[in-house]
Protein backbone atom coordinates (compact mmCIF):
# COMPACT_ATOMS: atom_id res chain seq x y z
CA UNK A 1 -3.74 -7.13 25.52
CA UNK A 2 -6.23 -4.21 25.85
CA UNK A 3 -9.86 -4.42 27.35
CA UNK A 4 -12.36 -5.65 24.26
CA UNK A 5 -13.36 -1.76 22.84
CA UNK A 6 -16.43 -2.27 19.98
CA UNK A 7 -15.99 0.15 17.28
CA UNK A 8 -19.12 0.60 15.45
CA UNK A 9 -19.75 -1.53 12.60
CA UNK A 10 -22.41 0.67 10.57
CA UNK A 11 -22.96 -1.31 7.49
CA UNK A 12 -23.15 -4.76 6.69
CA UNK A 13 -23.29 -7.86 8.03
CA UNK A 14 -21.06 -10.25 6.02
CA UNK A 15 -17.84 -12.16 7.66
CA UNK A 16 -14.73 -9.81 6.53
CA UNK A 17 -12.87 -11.94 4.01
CA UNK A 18 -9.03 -10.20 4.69
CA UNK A 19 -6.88 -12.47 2.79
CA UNK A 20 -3.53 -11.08 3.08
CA UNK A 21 -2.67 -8.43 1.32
CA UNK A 22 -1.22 -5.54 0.36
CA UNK A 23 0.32 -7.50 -2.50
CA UNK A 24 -0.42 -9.40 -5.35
CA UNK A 25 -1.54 -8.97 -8.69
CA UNK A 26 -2.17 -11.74 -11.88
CA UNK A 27 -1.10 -10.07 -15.05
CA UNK A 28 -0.14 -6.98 -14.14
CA UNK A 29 3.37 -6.28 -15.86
CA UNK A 30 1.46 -7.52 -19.37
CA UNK A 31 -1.56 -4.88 -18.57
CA UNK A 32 0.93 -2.05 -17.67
CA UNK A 33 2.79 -2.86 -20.80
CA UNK A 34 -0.42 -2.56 -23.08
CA UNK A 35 -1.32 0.76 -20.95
CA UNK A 36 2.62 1.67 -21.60
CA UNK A 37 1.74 1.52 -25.48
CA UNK A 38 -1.91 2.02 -25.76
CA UNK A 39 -4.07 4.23 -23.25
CA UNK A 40 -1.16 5.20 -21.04
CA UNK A 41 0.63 7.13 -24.40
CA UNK A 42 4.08 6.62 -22.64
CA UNK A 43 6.72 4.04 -23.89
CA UNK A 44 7.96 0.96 -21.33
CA UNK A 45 11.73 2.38 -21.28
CA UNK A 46 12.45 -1.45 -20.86
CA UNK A 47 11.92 -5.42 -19.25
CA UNK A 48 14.61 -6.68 -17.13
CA UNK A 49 15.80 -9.93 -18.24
CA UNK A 50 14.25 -12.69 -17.05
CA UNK A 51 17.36 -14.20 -15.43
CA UNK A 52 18.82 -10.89 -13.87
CA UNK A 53 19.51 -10.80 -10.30
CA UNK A 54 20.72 -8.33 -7.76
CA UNK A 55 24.39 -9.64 -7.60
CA UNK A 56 25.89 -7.08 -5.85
CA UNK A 57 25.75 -7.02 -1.66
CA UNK A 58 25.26 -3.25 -1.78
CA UNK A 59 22.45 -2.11 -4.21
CA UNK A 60 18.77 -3.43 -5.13
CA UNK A 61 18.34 -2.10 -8.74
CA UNK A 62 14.92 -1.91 -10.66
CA UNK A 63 13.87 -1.41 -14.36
CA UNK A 64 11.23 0.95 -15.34
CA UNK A 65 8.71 -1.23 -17.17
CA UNK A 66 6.04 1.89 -17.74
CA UNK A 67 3.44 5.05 -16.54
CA UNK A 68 0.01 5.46 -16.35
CA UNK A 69 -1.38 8.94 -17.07
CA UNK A 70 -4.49 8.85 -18.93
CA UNK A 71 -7.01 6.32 -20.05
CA UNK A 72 -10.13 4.84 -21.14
CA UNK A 73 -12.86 4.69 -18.78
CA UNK A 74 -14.76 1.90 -19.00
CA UNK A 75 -18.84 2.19 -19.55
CA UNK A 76 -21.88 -0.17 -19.26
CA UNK A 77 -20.75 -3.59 -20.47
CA UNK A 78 -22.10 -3.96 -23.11
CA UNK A 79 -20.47 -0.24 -24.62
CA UNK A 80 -16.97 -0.20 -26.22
CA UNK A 81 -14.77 2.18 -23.61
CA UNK A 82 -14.66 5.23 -25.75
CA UNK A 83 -13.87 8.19 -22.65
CA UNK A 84 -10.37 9.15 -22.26
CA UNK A 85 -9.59 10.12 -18.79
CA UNK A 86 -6.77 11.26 -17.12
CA UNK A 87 -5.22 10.90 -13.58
CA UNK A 88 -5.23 14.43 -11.49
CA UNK A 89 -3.46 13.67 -8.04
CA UNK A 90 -2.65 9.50 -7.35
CA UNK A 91 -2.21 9.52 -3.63
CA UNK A 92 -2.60 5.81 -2.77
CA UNK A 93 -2.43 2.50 -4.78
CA UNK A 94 -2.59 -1.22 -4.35
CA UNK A 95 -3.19 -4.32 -6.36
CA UNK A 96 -5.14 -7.44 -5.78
CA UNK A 97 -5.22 -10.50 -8.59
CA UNK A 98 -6.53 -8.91 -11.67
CA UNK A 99 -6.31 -5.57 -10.43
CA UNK A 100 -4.65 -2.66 -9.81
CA UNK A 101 -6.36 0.19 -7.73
CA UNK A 102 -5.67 3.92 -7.12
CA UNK A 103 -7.52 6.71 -4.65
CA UNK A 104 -7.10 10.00 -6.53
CA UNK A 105 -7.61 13.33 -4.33
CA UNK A 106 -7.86 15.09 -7.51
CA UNK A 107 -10.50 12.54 -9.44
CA UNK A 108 -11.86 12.00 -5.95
CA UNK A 109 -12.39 8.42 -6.96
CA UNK A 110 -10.80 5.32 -6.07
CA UNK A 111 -10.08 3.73 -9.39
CA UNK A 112 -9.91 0.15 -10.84
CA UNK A 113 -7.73 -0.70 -13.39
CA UNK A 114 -8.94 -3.83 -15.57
CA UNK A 115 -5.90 -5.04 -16.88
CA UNK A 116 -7.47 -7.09 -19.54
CA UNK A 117 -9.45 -4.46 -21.15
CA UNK A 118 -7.07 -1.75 -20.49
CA UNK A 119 -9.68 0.19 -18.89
CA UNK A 120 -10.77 2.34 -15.68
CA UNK A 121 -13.54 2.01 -13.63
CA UNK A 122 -14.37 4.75 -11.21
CA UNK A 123 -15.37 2.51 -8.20
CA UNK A 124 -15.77 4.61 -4.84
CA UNK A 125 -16.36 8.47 -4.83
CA UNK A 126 -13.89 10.08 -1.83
CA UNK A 127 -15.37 12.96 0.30
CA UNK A 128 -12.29 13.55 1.84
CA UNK A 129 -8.65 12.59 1.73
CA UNK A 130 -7.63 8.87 1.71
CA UNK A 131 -4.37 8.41 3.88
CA UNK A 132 -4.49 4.28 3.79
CA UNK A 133 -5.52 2.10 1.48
CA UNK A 134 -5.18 -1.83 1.05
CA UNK A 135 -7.04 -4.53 -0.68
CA UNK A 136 -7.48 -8.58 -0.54
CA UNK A 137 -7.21 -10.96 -2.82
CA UNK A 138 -11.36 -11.05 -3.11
CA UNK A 139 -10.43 -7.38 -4.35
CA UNK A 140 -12.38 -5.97 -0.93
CA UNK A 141 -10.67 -2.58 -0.21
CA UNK A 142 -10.22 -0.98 3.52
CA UNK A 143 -9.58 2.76 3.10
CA UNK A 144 -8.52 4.70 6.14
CA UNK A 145 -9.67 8.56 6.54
CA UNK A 146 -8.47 10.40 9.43
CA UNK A 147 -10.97 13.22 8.54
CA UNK A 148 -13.66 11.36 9.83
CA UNK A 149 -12.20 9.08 12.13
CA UNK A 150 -12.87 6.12 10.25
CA UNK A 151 -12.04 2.82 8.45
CA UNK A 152 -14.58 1.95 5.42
CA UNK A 153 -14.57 -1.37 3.89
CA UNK A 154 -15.66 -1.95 0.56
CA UNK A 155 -16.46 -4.66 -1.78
CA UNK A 156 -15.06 -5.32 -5.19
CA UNK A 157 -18.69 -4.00 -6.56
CA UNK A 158 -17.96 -0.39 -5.42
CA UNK A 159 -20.45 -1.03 -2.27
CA UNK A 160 -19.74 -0.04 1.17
CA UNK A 161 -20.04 -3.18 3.23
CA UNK A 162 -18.88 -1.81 6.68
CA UNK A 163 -17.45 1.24 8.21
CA UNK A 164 -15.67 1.05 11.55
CA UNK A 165 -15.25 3.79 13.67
CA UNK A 166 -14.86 4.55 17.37
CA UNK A 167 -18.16 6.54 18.42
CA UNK A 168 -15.63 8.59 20.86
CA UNK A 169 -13.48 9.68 18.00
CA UNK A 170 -10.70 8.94 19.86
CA UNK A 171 -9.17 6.80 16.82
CA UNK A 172 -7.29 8.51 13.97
CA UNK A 173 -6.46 5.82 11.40
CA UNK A 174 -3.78 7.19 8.90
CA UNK A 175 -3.33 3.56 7.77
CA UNK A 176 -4.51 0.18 7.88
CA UNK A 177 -3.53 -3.62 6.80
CA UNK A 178 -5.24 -7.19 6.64
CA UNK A 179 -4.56 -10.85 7.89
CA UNK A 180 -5.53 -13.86 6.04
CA UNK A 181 -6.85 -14.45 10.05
CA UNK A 182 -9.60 -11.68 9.45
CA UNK A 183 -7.60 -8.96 11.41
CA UNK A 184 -7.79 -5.58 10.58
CA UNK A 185 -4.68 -3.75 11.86
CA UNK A 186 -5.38 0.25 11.81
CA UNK A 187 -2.75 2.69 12.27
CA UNK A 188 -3.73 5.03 15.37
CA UNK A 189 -1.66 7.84 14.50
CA UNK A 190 -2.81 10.50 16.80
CA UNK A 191 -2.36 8.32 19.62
CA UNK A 192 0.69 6.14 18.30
CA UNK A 193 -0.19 2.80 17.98
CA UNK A 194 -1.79 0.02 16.05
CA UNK A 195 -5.15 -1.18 16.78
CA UNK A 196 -6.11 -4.68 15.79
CA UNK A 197 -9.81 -5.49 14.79
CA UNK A 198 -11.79 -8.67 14.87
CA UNK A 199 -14.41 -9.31 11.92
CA UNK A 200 -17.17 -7.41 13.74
CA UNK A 201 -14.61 -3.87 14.05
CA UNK A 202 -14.28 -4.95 17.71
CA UNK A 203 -10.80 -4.07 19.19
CA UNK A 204 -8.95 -7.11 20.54
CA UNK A 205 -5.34 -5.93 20.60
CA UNK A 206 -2.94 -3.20 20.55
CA UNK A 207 0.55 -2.14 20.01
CA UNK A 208 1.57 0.67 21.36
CA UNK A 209 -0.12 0.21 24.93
CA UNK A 210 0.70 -2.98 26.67
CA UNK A 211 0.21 -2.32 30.43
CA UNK A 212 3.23 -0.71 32.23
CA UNK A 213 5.75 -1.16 29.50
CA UNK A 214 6.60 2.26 27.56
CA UNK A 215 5.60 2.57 23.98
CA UNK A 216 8.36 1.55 21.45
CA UNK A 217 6.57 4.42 18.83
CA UNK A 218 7.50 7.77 18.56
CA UNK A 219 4.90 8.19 15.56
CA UNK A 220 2.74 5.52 13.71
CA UNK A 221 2.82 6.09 10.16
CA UNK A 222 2.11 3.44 7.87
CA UNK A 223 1.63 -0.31 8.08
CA UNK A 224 2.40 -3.39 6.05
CA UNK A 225 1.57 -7.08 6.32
CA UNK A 226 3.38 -9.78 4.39
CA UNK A 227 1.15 -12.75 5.84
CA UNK A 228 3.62 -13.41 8.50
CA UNK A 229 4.85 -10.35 9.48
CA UNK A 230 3.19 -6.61 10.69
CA UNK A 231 6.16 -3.74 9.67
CA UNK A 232 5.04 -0.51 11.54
CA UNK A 233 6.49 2.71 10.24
CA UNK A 234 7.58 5.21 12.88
CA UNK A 235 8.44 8.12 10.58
CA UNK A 236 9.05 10.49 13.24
CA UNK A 237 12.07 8.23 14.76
CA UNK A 238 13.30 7.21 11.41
CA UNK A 239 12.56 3.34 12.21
CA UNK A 240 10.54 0.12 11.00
CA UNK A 241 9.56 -2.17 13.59
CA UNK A 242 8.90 -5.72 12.60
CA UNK A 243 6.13 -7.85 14.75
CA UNK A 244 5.78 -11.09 14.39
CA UNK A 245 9.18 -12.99 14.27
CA UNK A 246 9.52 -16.66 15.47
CA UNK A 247 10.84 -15.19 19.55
CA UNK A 248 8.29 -13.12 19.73
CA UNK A 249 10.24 -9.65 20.03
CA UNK A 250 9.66 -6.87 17.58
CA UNK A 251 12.89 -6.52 14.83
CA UNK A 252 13.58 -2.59 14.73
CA UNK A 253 15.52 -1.24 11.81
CA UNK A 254 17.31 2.37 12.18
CA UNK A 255 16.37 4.31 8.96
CA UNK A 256 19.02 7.05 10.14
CA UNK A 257 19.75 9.65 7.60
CA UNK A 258 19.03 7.44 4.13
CA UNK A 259 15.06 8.54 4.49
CA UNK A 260 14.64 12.17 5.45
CA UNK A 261 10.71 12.02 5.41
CA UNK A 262 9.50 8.70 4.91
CA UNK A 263 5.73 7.98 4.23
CA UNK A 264 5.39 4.68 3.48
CA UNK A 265 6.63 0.61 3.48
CA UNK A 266 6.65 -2.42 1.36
CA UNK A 267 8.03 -5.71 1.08
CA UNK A 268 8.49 -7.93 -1.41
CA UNK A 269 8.46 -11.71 -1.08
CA UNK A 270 12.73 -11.92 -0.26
CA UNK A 271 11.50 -9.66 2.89
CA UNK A 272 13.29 -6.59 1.55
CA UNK A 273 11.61 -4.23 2.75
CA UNK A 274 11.24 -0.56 0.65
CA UNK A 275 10.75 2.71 2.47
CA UNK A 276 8.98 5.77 0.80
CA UNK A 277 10.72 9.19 1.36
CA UNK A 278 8.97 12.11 0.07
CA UNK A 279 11.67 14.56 0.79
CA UNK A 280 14.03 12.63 -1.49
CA UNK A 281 11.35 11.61 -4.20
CA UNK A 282 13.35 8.11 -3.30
CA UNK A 283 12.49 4.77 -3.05
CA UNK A 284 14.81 3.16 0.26
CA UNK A 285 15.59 -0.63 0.12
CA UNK A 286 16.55 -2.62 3.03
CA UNK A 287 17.55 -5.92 2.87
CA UNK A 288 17.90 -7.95 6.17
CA UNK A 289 20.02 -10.58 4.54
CA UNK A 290 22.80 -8.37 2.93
CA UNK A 291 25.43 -6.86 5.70
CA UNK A 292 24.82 -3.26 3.33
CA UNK A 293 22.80 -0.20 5.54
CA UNK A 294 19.48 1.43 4.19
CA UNK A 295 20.08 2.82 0.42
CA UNK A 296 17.72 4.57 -2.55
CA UNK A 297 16.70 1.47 -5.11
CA UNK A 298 19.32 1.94 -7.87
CA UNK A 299 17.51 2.74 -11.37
CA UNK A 300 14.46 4.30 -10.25
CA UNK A 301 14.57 8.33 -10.99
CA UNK A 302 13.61 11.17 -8.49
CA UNK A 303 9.67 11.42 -8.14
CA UNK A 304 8.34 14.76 -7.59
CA UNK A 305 5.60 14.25 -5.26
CA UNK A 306 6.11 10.39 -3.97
CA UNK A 307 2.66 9.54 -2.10
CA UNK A 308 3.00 6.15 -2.45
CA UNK A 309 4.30 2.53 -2.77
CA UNK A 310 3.10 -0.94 -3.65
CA UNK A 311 4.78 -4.52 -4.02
CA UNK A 312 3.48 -7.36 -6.06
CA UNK A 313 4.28 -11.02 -5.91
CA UNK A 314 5.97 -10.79 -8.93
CA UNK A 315 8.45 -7.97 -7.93
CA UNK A 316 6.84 -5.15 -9.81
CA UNK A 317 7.04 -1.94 -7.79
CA UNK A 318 4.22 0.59 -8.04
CA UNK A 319 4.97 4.43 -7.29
CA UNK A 320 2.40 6.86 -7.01
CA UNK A 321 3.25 10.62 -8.33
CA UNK A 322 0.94 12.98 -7.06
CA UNK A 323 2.48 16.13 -8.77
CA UNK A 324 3.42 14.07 -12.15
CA UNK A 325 -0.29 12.65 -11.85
CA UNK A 326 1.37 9.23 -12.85
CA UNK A 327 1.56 5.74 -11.54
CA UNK A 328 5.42 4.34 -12.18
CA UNK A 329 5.93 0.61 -12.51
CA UNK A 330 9.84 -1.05 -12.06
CA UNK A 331 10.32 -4.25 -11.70
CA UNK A 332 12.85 -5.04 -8.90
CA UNK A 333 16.00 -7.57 -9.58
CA UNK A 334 15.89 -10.56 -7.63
CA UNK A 335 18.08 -11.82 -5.56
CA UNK A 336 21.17 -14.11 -6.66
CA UNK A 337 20.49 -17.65 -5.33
């Protein structure tokens, strides 16, 4: 435990409401298939069937379901979306219930996709580069930006509610994640550790820097929480530490050679955890109940310029392509009971 460190808390006043969640949206494979043959313009190449399974002990496979490129932009609610837009440069994306969201560096807007009307709203304009981005189920987004040294929080409305930040500057975030317990976890990455926040942006723990014992992280990358369970991405070591297990000890898993660059880490609700690697354009499945090492998700093509990855509740996978300027979807096979 590290000495109580109060970031500032510039805006706002309301009680963070961090459900869990980097994962779940209501709807979303039906709104992805009406983008797939309306707005999107590109065909679903197919639906898994509803009893498939990942039978084998050696692969997780996935189906393409669809690809978002362009679409309508939503206007005043009372106007029929008539403004055809068109993605530039996804670099993050998420999803909440009824929701799926994406920071473009090339739009400079975090987007919201409604995906009952099949629309986009622009919903927060970006100054500077997004590296992190993760939502809750009341749709309230936490962006990290290590530009300016800080984490902004912002509501469903498109308002900034809060904006933590260390008044040294001694805090990178490249990355953050929520708790259903109101804890903000923010990836430190210039100093290599992960900073847990109370409501109020105060700093009540740390990993990374727990008295005399040496740091387990060689880099700090990305972050994940599955409600249980913080998975820290040390891309420089190759490894995905897992906090939070019933003894108490962290879980590491070697990446080794399957993930020459990786970026960043999901799970889906088995606990299989998936692995971004940019210098593969791969997707990199682990799963802790199968004997079988660290391998690309089978059925899932090469993505040029792989930025990003998202899990849903109901096993959709979300890829952003910066250089295709597309969002993939694929749902992922369960696993054979």
């Amino acid at each position: 435990m590290v000495a109580m460190k109060p970031w500032a808390r510039d805006a706002g006043r309301g009680a963070m409401t961090a459900a869990t969640f980097r994962r779940r949206n209501v709807a979303v494979v039906l709104s992805l298939l009406l983008f797939a043959s309306g707005c999107a313009g590109d065909p679903a190449t197919g639906l898994a069937a509803a009893d498939a399974c990942a039978r084998s002990d050696e692969t997780v496979t996935a189906t393409q379901l669809g690809s978002i490129r362009t679409f309508l932009e939503a206007g005043a609610p009372s106007e029929a979306p008539t403004t055809f837009g068109s993605l530039m440069r996804p670099q993050q994306v998420a999803t909440a219930p009824g929701a799926l969201f994406i920071a473009d560096g090339g739009l400079r807007r975090i987007l919201r996709v409604d995906p009952v009307r099949a629309t986009f709203t622009p919903l927060l304009f970006l100054k500077e580069r997004a590296a992190g981005l993760t939502v809750d189920r009341s749709q309230t987004l936490y962006v990290a930006f290590p530009g300016s040294r800080r984490v902004v929080q912002v509501a469903a409305n498109g308002q900034v509610t809060s904006i933590f930040q260390d008044p040294a500057g001694r805090i990178v975030p490249v990355d953050v994640a929520v708790s259903a317990a109101s804890r903000v976890f923010v990836a430190d990455g210039v100093n290599a550790r992960v900073l847990v926040l109370n409501r109020f942006g105060q700093v009540v723990d740390s990993i990374g820097e727990r008295g005399d014992r040496p740091n387990p992280f060689r880099s700090v990358d990305a972050l994940w929480f599955d409600g249980n369970v913080l998975y820290v991405l040390d891309a420089t070591a190759r490894r995905v530490f897992l906090f939070g297990g019933r003894d108490g000890r962290p879980v590491v898993i070697e990446l080794g050679d399957a993930a020459a660059l990786p970026m960043a880490i999901a799970t889906d609700r088995w606990q299989r955890i998936f692995v971004a690697d940019r210098a593969s354009g791969k997707v990199i499945v682990f799963d802790p109940a199968s004997t079988a090492p660290p391998g690309p998700l089978v059925g899932m093509p090469r993505v040029q310029d792989l930025t990003d990855i998202w899990v849903d509740d109901f096993d959709v996978l979300y890829v952003a392509d910066a250089v295709a300027a597309t969002v993939l979807s694929f749902r992922i096979a369960s696993p054979c009971q």
